[in-house]
N, C-alpha and C. Protein backbone atom coordinates (compact mmCIF):
# COMPACT_ATOMS: atom_id res chain seq x y z
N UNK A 1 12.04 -8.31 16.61
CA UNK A 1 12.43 -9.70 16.48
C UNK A 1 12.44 -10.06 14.99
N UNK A 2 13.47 -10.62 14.16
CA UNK A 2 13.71 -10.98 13.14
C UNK A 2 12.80 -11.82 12.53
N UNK A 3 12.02 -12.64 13.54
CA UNK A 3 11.07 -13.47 12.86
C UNK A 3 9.62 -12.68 12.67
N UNK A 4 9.13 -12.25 13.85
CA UNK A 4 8.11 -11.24 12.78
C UNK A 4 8.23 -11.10 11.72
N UNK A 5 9.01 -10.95 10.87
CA UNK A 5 9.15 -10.79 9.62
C UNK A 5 8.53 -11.51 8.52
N UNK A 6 8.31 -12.59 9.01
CA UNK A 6 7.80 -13.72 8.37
C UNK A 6 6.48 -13.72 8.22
N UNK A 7 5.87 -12.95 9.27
CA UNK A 7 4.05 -12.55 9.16
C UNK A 7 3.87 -11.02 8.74
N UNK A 8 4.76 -10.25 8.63
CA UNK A 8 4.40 -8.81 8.56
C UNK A 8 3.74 -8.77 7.16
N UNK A 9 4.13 -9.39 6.20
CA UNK A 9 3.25 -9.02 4.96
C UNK A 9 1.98 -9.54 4.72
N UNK A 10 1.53 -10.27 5.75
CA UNK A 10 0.24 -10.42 5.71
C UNK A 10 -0.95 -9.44 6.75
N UNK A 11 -0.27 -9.57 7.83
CA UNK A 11 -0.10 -8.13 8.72
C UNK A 11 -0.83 -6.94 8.10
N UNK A 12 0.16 -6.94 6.98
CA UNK A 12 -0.08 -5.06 6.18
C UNK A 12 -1.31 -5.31 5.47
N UNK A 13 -1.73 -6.34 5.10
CA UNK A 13 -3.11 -6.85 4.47
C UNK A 13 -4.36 -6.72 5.41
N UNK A 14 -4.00 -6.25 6.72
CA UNK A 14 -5.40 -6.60 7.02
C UNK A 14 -6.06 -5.50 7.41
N UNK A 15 -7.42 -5.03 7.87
CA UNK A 15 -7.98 -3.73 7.95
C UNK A 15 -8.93 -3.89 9.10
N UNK A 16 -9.20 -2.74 9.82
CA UNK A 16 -10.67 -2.54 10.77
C UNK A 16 -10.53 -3.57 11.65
N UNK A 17 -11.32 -4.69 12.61
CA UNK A 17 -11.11 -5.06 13.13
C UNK A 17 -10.28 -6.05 13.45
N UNK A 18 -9.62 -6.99 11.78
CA UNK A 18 -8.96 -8.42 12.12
C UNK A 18 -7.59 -7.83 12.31
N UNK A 19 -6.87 -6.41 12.02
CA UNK A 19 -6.03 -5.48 12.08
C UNK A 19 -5.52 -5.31 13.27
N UNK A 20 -6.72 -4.55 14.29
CA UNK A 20 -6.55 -4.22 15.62
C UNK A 20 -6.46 -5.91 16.43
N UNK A 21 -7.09 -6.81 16.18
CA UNK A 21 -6.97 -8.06 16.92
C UNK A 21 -6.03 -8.73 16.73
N UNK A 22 -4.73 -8.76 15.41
CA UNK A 22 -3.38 -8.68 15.22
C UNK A 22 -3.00 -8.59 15.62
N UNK A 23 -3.21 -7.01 16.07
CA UNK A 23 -2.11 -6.46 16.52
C UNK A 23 -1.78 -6.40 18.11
N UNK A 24 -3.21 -6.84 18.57
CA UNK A 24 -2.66 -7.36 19.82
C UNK A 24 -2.60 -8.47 20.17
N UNK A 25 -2.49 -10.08 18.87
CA UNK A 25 -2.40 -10.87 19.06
C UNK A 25 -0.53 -10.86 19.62
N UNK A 26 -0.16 -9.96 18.60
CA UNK A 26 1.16 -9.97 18.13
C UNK A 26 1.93 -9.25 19.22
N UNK A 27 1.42 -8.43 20.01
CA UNK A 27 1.90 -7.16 21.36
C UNK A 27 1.85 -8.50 22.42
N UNK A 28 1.18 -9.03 22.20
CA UNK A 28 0.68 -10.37 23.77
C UNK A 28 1.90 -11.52 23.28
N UNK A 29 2.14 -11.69 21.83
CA UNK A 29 3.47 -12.87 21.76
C UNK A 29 4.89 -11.88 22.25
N UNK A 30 5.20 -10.39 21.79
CA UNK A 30 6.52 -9.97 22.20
C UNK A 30 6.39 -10.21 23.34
N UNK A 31 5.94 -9.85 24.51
CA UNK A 31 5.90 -9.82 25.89
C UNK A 31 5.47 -11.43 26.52
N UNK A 32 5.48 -12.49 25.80
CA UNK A 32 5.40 -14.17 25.81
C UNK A 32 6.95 -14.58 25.99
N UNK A 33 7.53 -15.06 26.91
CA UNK A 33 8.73 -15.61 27.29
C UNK A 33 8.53 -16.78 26.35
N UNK A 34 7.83 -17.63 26.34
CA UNK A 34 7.51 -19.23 25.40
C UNK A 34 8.14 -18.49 24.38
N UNK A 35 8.07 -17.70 23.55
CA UNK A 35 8.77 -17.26 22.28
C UNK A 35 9.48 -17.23 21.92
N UNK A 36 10.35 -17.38 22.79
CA UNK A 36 11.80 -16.99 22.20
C UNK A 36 12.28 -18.61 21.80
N UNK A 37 12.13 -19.49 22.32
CA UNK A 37 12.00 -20.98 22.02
C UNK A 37 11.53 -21.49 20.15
N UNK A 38 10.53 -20.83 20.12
CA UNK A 38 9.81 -21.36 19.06
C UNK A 38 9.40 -20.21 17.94
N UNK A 39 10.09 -18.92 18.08
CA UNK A 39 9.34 -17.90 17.14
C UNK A 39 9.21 -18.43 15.79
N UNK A 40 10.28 -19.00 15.05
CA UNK A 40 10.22 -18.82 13.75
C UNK A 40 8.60 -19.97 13.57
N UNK A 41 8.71 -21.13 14.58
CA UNK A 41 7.37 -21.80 14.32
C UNK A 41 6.29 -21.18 14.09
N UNK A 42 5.86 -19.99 15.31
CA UNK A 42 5.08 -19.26 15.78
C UNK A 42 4.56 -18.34 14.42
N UNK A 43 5.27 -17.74 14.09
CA UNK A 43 5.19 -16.53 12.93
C UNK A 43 5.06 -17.51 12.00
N UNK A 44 5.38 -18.62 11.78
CA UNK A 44 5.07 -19.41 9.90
C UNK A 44 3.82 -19.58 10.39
N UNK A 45 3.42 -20.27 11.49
CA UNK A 45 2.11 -21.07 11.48
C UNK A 45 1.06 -19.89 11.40
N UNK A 46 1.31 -18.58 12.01
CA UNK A 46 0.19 -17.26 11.78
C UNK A 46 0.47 -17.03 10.17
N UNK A 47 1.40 -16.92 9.87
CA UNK A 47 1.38 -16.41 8.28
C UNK A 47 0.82 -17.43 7.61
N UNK A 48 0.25 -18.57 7.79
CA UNK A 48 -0.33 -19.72 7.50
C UNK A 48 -1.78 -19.56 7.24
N UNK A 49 -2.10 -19.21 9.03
CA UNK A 49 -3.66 -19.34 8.95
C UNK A 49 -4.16 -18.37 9.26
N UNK A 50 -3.80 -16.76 9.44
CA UNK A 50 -3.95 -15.68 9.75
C UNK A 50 -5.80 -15.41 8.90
N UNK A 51 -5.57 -15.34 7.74
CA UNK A 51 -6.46 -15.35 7.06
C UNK A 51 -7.70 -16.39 7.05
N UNK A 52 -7.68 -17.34 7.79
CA UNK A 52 -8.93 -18.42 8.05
C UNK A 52 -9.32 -18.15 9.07
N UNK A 53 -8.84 -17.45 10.39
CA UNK A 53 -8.86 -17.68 11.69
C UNK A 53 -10.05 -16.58 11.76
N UNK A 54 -10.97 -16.62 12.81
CA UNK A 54 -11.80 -15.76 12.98
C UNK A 54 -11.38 -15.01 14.06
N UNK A 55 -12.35 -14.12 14.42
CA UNK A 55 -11.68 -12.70 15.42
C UNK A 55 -12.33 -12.82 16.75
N UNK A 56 -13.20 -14.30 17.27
CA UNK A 56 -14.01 -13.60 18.29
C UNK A 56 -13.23 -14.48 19.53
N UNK A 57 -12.21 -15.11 19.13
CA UNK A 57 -11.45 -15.67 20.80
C UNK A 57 -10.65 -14.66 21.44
N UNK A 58 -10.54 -14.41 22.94
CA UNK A 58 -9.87 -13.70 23.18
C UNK A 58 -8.69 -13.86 23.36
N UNK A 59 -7.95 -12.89 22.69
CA UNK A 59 -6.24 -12.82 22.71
C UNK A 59 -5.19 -13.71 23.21
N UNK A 60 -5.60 -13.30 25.28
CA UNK A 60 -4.94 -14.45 25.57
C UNK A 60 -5.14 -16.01 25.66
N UNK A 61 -6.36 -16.31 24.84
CA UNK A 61 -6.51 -17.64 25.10
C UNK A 61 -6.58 -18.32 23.51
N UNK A 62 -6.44 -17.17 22.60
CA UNK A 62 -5.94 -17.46 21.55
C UNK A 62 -4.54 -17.66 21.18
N UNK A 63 -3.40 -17.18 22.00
CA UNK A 63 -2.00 -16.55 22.07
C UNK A 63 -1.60 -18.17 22.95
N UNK A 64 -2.51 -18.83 23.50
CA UNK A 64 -1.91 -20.29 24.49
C UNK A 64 -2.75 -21.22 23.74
N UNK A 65 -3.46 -21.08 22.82
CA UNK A 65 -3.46 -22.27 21.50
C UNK A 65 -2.64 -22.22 20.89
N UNK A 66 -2.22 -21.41 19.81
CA UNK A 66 -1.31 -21.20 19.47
C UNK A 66 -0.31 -21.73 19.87
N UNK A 67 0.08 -21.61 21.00
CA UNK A 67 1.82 -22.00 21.76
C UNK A 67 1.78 -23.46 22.27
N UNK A 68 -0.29 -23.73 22.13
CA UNK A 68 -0.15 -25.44 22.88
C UNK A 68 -0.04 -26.51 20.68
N UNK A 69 -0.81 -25.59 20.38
CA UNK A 69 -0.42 -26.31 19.05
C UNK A 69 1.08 -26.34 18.75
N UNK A 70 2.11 -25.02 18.37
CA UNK A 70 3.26 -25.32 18.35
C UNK A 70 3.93 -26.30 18.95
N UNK A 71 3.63 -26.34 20.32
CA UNK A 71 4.60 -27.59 21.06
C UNK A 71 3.75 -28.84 20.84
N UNK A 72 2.72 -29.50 20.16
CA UNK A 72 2.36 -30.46 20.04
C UNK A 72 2.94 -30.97 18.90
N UNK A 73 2.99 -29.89 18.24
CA UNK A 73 3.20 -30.20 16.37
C UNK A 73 4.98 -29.75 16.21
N UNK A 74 5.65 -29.43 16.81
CA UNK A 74 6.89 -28.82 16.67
C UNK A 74 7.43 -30.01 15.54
N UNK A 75 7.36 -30.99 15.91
CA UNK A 75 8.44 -32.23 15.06
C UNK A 75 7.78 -32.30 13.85
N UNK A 76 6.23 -32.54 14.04
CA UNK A 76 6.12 -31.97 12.28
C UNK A 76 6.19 -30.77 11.87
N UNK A 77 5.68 -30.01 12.35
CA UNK A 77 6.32 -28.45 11.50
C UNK A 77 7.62 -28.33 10.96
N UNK A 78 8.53 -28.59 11.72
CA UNK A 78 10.18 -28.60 11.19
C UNK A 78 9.89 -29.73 10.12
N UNK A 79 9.52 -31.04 10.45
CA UNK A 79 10.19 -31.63 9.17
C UNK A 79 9.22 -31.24 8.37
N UNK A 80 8.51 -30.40 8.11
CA UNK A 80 7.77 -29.72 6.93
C UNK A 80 8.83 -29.06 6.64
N UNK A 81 9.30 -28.31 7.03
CA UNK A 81 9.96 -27.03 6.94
C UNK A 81 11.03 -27.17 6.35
N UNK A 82 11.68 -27.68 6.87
CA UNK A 82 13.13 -28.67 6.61
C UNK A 82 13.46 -29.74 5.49
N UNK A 83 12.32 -29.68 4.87
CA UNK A 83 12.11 -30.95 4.26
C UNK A 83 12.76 -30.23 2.56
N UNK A 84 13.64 -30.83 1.65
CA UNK A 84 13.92 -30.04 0.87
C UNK A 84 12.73 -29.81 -0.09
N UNK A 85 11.90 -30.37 -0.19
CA UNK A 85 10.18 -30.18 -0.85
C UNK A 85 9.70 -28.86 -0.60
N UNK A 86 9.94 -28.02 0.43
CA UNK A 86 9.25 -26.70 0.90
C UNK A 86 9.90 -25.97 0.03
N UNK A 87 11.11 -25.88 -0.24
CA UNK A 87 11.81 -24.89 -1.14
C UNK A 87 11.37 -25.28 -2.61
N UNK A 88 11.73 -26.82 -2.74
CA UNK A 88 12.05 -27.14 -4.08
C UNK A 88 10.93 -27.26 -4.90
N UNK A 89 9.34 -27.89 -4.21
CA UNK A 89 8.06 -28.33 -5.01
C UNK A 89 7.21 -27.97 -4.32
N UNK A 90 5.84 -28.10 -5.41
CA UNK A 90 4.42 -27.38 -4.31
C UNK A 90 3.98 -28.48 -2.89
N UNK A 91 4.61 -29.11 -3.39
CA UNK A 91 4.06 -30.29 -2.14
C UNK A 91 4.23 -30.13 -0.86
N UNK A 92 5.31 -29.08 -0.53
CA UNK A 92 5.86 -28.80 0.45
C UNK A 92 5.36 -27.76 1.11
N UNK A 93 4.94 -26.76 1.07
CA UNK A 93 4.30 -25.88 1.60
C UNK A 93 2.85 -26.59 1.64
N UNK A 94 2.39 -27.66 0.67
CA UNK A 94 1.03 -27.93 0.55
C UNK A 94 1.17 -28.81 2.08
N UNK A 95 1.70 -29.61 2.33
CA UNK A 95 2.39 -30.12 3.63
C UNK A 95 2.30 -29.50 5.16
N UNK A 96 2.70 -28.22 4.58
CA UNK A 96 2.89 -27.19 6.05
C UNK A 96 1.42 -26.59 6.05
N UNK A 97 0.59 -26.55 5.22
CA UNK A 97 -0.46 -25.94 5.36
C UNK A 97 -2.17 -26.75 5.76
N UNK A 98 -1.71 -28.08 5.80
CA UNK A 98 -2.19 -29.46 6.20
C UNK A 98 -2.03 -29.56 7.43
N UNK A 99 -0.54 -28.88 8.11
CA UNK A 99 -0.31 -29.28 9.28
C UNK A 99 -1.57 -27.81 10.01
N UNK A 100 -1.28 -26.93 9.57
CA UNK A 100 -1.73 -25.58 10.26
C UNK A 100 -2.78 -25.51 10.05
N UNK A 101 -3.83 -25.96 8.90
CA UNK A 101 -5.46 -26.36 9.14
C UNK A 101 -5.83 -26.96 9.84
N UNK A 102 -4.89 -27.49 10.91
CA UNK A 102 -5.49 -27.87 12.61
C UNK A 102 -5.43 -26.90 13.44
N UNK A 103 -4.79 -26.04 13.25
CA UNK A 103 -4.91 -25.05 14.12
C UNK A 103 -6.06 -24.30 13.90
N UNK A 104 -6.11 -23.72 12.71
CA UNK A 104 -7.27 -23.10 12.05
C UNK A 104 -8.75 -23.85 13.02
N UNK A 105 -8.75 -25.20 12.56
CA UNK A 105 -10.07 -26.00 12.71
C UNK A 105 -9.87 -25.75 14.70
N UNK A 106 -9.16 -25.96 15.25
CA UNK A 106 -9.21 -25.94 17.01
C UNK A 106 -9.62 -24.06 17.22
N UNK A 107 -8.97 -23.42 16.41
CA UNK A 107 -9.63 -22.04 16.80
C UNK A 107 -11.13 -22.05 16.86
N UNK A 108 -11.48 -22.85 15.31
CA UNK A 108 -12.72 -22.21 15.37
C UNK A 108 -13.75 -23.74 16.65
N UNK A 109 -13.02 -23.85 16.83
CA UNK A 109 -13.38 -25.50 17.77
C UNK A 109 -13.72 -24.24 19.27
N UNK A 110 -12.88 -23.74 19.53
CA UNK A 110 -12.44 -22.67 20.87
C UNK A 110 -13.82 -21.91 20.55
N UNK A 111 -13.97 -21.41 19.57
CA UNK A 111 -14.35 -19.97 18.94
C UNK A 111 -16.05 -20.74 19.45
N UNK A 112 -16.38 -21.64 19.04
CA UNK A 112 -17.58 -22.15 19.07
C UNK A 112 -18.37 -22.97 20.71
N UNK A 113 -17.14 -23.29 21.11
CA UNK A 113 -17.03 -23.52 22.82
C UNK A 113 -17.59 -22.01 23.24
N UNK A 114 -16.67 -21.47 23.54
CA UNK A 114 -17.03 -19.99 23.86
C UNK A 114 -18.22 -19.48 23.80
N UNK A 115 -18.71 -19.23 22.10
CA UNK A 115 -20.01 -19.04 21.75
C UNK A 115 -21.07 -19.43 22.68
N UNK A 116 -21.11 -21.10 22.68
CA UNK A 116 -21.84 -22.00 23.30
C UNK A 116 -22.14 -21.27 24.77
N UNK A 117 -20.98 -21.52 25.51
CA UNK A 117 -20.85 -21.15 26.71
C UNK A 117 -21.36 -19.57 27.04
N UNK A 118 -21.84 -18.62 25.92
CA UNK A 118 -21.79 -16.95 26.02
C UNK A 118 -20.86 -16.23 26.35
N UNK A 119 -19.55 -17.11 26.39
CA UNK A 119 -18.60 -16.20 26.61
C UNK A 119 -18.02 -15.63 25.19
N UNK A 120 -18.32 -15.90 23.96
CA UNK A 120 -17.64 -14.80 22.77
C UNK A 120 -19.15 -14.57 22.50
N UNK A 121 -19.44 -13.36 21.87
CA UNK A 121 -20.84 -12.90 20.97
C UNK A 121 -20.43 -12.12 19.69
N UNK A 122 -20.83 -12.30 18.44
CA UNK A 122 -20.46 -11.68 17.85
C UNK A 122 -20.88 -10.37 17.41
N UNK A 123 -20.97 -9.19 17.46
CA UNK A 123 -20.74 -7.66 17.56
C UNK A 123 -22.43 -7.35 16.34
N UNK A 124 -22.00 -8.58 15.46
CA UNK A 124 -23.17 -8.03 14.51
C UNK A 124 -24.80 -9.53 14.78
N UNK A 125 -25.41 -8.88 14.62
CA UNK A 125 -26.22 -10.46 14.19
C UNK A 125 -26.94 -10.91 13.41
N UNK A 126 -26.75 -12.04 12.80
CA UNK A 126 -26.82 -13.12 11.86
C UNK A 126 -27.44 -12.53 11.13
N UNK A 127 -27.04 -12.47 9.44
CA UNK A 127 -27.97 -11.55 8.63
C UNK A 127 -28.49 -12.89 7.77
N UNK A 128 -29.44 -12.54 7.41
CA UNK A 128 -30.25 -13.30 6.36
C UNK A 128 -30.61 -12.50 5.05
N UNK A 129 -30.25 -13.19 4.59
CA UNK A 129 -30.85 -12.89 2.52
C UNK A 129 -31.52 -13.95 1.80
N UNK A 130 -32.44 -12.75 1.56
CA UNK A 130 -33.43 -13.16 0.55
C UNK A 130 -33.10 -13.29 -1.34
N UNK A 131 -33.45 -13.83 -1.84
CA UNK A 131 -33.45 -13.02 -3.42
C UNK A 131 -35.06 -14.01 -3.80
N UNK A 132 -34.98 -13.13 -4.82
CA UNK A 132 -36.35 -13.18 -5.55
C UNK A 132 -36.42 -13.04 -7.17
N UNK A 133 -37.06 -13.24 -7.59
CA UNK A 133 -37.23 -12.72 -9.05
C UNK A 133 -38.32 -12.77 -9.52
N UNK A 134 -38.41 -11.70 -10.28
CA UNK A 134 -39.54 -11.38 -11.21
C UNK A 134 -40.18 -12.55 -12.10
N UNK A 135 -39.57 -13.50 -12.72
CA UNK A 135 -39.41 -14.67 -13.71
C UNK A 135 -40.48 -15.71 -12.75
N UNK A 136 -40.53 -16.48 -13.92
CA UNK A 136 -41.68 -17.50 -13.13
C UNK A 136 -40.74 -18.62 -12.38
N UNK A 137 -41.63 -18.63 -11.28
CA UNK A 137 -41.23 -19.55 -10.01
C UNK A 137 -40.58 -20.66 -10.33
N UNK A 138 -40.81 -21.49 -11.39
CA UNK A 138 -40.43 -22.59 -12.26
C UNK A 138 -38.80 -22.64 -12.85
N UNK A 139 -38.62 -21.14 -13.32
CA UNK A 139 -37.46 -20.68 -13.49
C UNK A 139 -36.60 -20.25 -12.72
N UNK A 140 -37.18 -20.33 -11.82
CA UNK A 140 -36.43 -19.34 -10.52
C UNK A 140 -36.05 -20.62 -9.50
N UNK A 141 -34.93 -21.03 -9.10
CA UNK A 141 -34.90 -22.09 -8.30
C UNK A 141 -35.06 -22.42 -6.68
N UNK A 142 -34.86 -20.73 -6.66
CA UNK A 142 -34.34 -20.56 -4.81
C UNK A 142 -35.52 -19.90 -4.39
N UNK A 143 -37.00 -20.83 -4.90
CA UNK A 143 -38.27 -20.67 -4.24
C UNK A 143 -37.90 -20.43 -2.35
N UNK A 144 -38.90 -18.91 -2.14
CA UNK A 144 -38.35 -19.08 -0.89
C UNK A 144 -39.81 -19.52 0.04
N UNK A 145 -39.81 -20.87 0.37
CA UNK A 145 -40.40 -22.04 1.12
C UNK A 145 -41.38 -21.21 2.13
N UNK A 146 -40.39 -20.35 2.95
CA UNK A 146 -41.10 -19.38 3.93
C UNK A 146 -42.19 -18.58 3.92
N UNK A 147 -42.26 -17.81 2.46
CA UNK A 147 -43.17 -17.18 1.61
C UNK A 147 -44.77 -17.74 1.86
N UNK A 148 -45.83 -16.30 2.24
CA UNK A 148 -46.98 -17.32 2.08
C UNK A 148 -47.44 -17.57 0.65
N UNK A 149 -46.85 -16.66 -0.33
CA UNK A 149 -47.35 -16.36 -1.87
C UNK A 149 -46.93 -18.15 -2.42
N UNK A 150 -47.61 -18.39 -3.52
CA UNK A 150 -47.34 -19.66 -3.95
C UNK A 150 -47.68 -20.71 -3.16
């Protein structure tokens, strides 16, 4: 499909797991009838927020946000798009990328439902860091509170 095209170079950017979850974000839209309606929307708004979006919703219920945001937002996306500002000044893409930080923010809205509910977990868990220093406590700002020393 000609519009893929429009996300593949971000696509080639990605590695290890946000890679493989791409790529079957992207196997679950060819085989999506809704697509053929709205691709070029579809592919700007991923080449948009590809990179903010986190990895722990599953596919198909990430693949029908996606398609419920497009059809909510269709009339603004185009007149983003359309607008001679997208080509001509930064304002214009700054525009389209205003619109698609809602999508971004409802993923991770989904992403955190889920969580809640135990239906996503994430693979690693929660790391914590410490730092410390040698230097006196006074100098050192990120006293750690927890510590029984001091």
């Amino acid at each position: 499909m000609l519009h893929r095209k429009i996300v593949e170079p971000i696509l080639a950017e990605l590695e290890g797991e946000e890679s493989e979850y791409f790529s079957r974000v992207m196997q679950r839209l060819e085989e999506d009838k809704r697509l053929e309606a709205v691709s070029n929307l579809i592919y700007l708004s991923l080449r948009e927020t590809i990179p903010y979006i986190p990895i722990y919703l599953p596919v198909p219920d990430f693949v029908d946000a996606l398609f419920k945001f497009v059809s909510e937002n269709r009339r603004r996306l185009n007149m983003a798009i359309f607008d001679r500002s997208y080509i001509e000044g930064p304002e214009g893409p700054e525009r389209l990328r205003l619109i698609t930080n809602e999508f971004v923010a409802r993923v991770l809205e989904l992403t955190l439902e889920k969580y809640d509910d135990g239906e996503v977990t994430p693979e690693e868990e929660r790391k914590v860091y410490r730092f410390s220093s040698t230097d006196d406590e006074i100098d050192f700002p990120y006293k750690d509170i927890d510590s029984d020393e001091g």
